[in-house]
Protein backbone atom coordinates (compact mmCIF):
# COMPACT_ATOMS: atom_id res chain seq x y z
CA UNK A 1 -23.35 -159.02 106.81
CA UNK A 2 -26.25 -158.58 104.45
CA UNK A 3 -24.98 -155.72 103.68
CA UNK A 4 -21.55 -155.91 103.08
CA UNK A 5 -23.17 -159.36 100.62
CA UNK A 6 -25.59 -156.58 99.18
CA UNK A 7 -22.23 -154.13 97.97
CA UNK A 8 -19.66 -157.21 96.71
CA UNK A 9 -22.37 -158.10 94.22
CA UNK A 10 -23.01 -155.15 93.16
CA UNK A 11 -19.62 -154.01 92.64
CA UNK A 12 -19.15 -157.26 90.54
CA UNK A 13 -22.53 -156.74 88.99
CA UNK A 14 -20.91 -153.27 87.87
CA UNK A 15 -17.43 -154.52 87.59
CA UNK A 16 -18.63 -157.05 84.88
CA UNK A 17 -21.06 -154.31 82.79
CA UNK A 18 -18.58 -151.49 83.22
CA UNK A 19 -15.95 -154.02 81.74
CA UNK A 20 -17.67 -154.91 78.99
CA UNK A 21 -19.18 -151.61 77.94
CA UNK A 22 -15.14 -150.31 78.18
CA UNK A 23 -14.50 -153.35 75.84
CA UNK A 24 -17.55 -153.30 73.12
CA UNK A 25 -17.65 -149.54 73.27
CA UNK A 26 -14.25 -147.69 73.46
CA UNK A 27 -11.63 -150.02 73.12
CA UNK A 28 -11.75 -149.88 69.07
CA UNK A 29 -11.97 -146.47 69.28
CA UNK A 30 -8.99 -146.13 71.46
CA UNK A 31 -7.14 -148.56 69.01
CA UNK A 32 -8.17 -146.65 65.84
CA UNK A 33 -7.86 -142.73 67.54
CA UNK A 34 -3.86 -143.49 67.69
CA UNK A 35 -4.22 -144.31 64.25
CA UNK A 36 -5.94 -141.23 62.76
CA UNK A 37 -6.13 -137.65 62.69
CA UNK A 38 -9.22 -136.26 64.44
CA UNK A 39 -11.72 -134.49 63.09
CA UNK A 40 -15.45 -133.93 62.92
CA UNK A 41 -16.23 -137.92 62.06
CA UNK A 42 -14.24 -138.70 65.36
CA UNK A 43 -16.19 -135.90 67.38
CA UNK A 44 -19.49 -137.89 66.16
CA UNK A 45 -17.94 -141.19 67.11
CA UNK A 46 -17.23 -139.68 70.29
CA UNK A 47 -20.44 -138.22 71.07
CA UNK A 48 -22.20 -141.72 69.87
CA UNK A 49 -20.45 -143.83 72.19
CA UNK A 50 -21.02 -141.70 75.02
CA UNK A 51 -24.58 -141.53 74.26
CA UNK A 52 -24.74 -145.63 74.05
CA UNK A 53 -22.51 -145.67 76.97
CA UNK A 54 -24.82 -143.80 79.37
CA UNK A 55 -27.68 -145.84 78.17
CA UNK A 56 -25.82 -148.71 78.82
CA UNK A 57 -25.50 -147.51 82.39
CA UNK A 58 -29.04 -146.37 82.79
CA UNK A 59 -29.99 -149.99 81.68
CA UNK A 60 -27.66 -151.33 84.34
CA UNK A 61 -29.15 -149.29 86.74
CA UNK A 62 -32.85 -150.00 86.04
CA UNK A 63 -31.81 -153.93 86.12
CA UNK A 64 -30.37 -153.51 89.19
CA UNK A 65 -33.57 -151.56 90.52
CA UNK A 66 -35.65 -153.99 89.42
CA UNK A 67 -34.25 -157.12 91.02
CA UNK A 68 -33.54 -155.47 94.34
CA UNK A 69 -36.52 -157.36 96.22
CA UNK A 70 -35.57 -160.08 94.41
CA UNK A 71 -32.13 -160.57 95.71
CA UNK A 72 -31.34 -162.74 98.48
CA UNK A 73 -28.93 -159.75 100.18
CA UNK A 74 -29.87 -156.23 100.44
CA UNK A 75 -31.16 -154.20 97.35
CA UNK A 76 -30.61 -151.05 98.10
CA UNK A 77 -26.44 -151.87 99.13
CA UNK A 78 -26.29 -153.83 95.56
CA UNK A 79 -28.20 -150.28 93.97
CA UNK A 80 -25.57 -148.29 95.38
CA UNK A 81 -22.61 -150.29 94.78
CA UNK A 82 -23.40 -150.49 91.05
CA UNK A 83 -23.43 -147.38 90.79
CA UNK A 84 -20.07 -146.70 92.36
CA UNK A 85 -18.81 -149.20 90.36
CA UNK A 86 -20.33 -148.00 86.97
CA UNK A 87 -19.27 -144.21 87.76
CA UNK A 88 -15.50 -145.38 88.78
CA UNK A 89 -15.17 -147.57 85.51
């Protein structure tokens, strides 16, 4: 059961970051790319966001780390399930 405790918080952990990095991070872009033509400005945008986007997730991932003996379930199940949870969103 510690377990199973261990992987529901961390796929909310991720869940919640993964939902909020798709909001703060690409969902203006997806509103203004329907507006515009693309070009080499939007590649840059592109490659920016993706850049703060895997930091984001790196970030996540070293919180999680960090707070795994801290946690009253298991640390390495919460590790892993972030990390499903951060690659699926």
């Amino acid at each position: 059961m510690n377990y199973v405790l261990g992987a529901v918080a961390g796929i909310v952990f991720g869940g919640i970051v993964g939902t909020l990095k798709s909001l703060f991070i690409w969902h203006k872009y997806e509103k203004s790319g329907s507006d515009q033509n693309s070009g080499p400005a939007d590649a840059n945008s592109i490659y920016a966001r993706a850049m703060i986007s895997y930091f984001t997730n790196i970030l996540t991932l070293l919180v999680a780390f960090l707070v795994r003996n801290i946690v009253p379930f298991d640390g390495i199940a919460f590790l892993i399930a972030t990390a499903l949870t951060l690659a699926a969103m």
